[in-house]
Structures are given as structure tokens and as C-alpha cells.
Protein backbone atom coordinates (compact mmCIF):
# COMPACT_ATOMS: atom_id res chain seq x y z
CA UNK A 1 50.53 -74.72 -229.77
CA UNK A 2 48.41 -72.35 -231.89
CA UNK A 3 45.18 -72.91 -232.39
CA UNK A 4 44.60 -74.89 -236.03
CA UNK A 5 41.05 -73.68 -237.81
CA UNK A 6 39.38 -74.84 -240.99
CA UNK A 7 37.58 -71.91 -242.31
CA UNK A 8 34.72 -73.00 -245.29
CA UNK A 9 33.00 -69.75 -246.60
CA UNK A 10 30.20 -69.41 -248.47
CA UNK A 11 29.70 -67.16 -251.34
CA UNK A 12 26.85 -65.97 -253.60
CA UNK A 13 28.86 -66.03 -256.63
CA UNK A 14 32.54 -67.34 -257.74
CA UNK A 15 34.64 -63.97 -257.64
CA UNK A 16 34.77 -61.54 -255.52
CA UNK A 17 34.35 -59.22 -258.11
CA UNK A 18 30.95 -60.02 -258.36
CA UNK A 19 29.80 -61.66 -255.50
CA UNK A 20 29.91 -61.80 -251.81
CA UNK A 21 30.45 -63.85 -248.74
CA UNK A 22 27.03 -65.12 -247.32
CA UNK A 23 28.31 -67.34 -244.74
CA UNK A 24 31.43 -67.59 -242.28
CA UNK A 25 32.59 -70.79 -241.01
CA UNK A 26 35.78 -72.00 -238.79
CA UNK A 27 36.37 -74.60 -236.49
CA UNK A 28 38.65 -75.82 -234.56
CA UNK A 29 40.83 -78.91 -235.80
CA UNK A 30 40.74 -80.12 -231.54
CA UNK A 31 38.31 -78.71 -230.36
CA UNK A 32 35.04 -78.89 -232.61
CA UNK A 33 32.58 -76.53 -229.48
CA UNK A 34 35.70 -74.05 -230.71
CA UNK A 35 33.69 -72.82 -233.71
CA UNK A 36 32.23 -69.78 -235.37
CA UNK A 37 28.99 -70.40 -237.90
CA UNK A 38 27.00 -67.07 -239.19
CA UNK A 39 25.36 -66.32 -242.32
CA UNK A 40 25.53 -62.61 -243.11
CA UNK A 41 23.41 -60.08 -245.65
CA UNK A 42 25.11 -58.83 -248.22
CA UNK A 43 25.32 -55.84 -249.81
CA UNK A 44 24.55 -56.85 -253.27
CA UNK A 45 20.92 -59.35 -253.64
CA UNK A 46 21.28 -62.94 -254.49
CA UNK A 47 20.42 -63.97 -257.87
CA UNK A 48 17.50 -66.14 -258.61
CA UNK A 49 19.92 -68.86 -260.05
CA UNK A 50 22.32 -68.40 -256.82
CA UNK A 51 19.38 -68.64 -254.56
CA UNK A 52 18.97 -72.04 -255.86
CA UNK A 53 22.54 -73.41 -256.13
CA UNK A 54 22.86 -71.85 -252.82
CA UNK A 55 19.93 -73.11 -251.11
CA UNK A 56 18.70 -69.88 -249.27
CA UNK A 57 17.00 -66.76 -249.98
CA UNK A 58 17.50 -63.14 -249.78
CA UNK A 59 14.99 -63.13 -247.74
CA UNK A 60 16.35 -64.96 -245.52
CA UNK A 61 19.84 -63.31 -245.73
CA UNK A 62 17.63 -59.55 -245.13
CA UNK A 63 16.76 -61.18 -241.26
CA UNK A 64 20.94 -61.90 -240.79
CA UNK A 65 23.45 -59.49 -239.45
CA UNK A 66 25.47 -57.16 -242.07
CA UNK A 67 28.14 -58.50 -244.17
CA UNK A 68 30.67 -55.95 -242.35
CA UNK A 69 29.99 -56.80 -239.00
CA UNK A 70 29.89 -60.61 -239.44
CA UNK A 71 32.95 -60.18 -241.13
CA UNK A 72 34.96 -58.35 -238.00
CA UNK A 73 33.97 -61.01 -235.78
CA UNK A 74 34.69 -63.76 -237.71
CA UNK A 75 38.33 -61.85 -238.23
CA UNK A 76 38.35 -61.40 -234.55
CA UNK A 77 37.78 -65.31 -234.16
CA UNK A 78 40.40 -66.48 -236.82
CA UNK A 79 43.05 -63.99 -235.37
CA UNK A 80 46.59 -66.02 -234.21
CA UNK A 81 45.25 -69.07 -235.48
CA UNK A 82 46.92 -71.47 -238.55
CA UNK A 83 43.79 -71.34 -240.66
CA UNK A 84 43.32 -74.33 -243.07
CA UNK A 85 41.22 -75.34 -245.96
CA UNK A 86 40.48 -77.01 -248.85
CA UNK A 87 39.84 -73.35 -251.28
CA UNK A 88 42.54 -70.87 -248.92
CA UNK A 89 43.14 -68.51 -252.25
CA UNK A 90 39.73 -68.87 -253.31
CA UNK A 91 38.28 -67.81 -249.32
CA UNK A 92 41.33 -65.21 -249.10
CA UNK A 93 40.30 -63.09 -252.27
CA UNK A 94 37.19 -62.82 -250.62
CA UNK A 95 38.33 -62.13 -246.98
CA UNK A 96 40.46 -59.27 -249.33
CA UNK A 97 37.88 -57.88 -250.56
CA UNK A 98 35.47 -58.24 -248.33
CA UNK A 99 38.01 -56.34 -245.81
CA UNK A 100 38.85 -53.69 -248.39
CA UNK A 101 35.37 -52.87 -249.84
């Protein structure tokens, strides 16, 4: 049976156009220890209004590893698994992007 994974990302703004994933998630639907959680720094700063809605800071996000290499392990993680959620396109354009940028 393949491994079943609901993957919640976080982004700083609501395209990928102009924002970026901040923070991976997945986990596994039978096993919840099977997880990966990371918050990454993007490349592009965090507005003042998306630091609130958000609830971190780009300071905070300066301390965290880069968006890129997040981004490989968390694709490294997900790999052969049915991946599930609640916003797939929405998470998917980013993944895109994220993967072609």
C-alpha cells in the first residue's frame, strides 16, 4: 500500500507569482511520527501585512534553511506517496514554481 500524505504549505502571499512557500508540511494519514515540518527563508522578504496574517517574521525566516533546499527534501519526503489535501492546485502551483524558479 503506498504511503497516503497530507501536505499543508504555507505561503507568504496567495500566488506564486508573487509570493513564496515559507513552510512545508506532510504527514502521514497512518502513521502521524511519519511527518516532515520545516519553515524555510525565502528569497523574496515578507511584507509587513503578511508578517501579521502570517504570524512570523522575516527575521525569523533569515535563521531557517533556504527555500531551495527545504524544498528538495520535502520533494524527497513526498516522493511515491498519494499526497492529499484540502488546497492540492493551490500547493501544486507553488511546488511548480517553486521547482522551476
Amino acid at each position: 500500500m503506498r504511503r497516503q500524505l497530507i501536505i499543508d504549505l504555507e505561503t507568504s502571499a496567495l500566488t506564486p507569482e508573487v509570493g513564496d512557500i515559507i513552510r512545508f508540511r506532510a504527514e502521514n494519514v497512518a502513521d502521524p511520527e511519519d511527518a516532515f515540518d520545516e519553515w524555510a527563508m525565502p528569497p523574496r522578504l515578507l511584507s509587513a501585512d503578511a508578517e501579521k496574517i502570517i504570524g512570523t517574521t522575516n527575521e525569523r525566516l533569515a535563521r531557517c534553511r533556504p527555500l531551495q533546499d527545504v524544498l528538495r527534501d520535502f520533494l524527497d519526503f513526498i516522493e511515491g506517496a498519494e499526497v492529499e489535501g484540502d488546497r492540492l492546485d493551490f500547493e501544486r502551483a507553488f511546488l511548480m514554481a517553486a521547482t522551476l524558479g
